[in-house]
C-alpha atoms as a PDB file:
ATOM      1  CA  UNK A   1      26.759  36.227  -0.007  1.00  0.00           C
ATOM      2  CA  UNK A   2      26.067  35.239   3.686  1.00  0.00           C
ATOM      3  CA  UNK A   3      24.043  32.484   4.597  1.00  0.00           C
ATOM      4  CA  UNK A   4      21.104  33.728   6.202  1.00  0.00           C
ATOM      5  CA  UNK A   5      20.014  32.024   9.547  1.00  0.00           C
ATOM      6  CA  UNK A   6      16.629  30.615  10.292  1.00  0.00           C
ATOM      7  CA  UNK A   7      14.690  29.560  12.865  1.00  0.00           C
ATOM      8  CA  UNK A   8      14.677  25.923  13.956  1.00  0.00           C
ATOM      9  CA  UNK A   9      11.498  24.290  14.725  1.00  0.00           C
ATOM     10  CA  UNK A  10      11.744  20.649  15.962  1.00  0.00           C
ATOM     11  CA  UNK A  11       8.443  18.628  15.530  1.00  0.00           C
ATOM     12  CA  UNK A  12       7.820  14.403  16.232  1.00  0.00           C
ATOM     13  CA  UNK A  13       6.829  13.420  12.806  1.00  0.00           C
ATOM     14  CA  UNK A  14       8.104  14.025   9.384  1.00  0.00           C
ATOM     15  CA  UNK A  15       4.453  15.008   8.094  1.00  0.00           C
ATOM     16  CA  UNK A  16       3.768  17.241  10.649  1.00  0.00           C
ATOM     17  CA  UNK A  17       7.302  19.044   9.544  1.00  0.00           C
ATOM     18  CA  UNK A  18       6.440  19.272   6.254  1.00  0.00           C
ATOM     19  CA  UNK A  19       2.806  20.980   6.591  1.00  0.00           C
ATOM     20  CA  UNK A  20       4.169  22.957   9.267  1.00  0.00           C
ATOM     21  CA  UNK A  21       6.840  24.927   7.173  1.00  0.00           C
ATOM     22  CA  UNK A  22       4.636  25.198   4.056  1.00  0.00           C
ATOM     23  CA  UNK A  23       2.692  27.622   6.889  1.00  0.00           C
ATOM     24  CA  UNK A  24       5.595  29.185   8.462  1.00  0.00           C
ATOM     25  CA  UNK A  25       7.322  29.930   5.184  1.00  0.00           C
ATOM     26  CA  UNK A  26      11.314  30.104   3.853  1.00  0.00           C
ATOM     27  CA  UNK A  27      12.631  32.263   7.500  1.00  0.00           C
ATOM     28  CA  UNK A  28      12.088  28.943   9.299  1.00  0.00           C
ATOM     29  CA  UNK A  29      13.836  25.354   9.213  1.00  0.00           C
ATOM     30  CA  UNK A  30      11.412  22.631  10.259  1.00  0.00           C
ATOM     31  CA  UNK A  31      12.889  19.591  11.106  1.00  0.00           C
ATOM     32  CA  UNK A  32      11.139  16.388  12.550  1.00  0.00           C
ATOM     33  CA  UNK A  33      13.009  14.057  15.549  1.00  0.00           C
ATOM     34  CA  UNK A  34      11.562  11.217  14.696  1.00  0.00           C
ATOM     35  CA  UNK A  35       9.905  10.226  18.426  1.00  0.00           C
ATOM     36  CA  UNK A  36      11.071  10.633  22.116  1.00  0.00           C
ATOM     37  CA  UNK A  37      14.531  11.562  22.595  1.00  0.00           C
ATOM     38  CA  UNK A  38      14.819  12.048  26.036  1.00  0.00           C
ATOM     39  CA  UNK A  39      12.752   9.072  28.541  1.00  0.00           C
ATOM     40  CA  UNK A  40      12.914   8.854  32.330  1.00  0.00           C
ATOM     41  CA  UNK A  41      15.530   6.053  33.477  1.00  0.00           C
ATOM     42  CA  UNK A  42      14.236   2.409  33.914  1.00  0.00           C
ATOM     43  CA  UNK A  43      16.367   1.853  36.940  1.00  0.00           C
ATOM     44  CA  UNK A  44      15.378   4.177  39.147  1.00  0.00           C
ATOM     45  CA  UNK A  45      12.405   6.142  40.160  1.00  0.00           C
ATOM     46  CA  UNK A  46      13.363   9.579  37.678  1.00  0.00           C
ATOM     47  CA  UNK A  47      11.556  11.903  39.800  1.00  0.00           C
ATOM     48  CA  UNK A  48      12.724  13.483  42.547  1.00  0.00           C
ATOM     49  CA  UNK A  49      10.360  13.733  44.926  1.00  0.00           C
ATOM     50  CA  UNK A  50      12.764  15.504  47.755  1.00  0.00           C
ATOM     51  CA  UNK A  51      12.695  18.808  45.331  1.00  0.00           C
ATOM     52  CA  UNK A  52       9.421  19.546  43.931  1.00  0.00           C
ATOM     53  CA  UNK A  53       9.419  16.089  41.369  1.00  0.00           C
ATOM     54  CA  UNK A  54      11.705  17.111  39.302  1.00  0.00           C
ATOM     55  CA  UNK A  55      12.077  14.704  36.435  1.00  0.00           C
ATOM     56  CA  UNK A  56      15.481  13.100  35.394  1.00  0.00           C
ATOM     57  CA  UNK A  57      15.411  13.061  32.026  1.00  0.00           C
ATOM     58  CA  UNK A  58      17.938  11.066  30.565  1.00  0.00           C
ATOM     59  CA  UNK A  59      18.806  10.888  26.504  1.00  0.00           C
ATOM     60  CA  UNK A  60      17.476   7.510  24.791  1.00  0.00           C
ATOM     61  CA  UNK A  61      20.770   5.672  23.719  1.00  0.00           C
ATOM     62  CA  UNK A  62      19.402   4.903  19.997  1.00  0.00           C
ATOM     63  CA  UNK A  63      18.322   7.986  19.307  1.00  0.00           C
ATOM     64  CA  UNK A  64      21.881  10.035  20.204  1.00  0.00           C
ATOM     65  CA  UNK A  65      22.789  10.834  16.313  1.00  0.00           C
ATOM     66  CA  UNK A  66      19.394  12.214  16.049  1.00  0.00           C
ATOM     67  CA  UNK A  67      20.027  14.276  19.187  1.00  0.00           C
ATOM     68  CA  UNK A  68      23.951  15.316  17.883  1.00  0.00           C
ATOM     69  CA  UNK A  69      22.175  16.397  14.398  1.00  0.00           C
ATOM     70  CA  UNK A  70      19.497  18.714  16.088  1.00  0.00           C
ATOM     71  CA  UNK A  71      22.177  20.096  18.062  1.00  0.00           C
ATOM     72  CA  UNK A  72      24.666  21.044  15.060  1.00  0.00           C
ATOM     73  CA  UNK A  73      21.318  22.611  13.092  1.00  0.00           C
ATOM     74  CA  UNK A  74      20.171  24.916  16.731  1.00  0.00           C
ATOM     75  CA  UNK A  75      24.069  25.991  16.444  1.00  0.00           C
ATOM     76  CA  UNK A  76      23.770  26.555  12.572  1.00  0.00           C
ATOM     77  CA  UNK A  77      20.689  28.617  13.410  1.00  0.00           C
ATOM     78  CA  UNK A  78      22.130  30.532  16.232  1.00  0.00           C
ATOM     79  CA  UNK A  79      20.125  28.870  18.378  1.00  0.00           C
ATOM     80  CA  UNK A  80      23.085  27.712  21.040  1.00  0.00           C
END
């Protein structure tokens, strides 16, 4: 039997995860990432003001096989 897909929801914290799916039920996969993943770089201003601020977000080094993980469950979800 196929595996049926279901839709990722990424929260911060592992307790807000777990009370979330108990109210959105078996059709969705809750996951938690565990604090910031992306941050605006130290070493320069990350905004740029020349095109309406845009921020430069840029992915927090220790936090990349969190990152690679979330990406592999959006693709197992059909997310990506």
């Amino acid at each position: 039997m196929a595996k049926t897909k279901k839709d990722l929801v990424i929260v911060e914290s592992p307790a807000k995860a777990r009370t979330i799916e108990k109210y959105l039920g078996p059709q969705y996969h809750v996951v938690a990432s565990m604090g910031h993943l992306r941050d605006l770089p130290k070493s320069t201003m990350g905004v740029d003001i020349e095109n309406g601020f845009t921020p430069d977000y840029q992915p927090v080094k220790a936090r990349e096989d969190v990152i690679e993980e979330l990406q592999k469950l959006s693709k197992d979800s059909g997310i990506v």
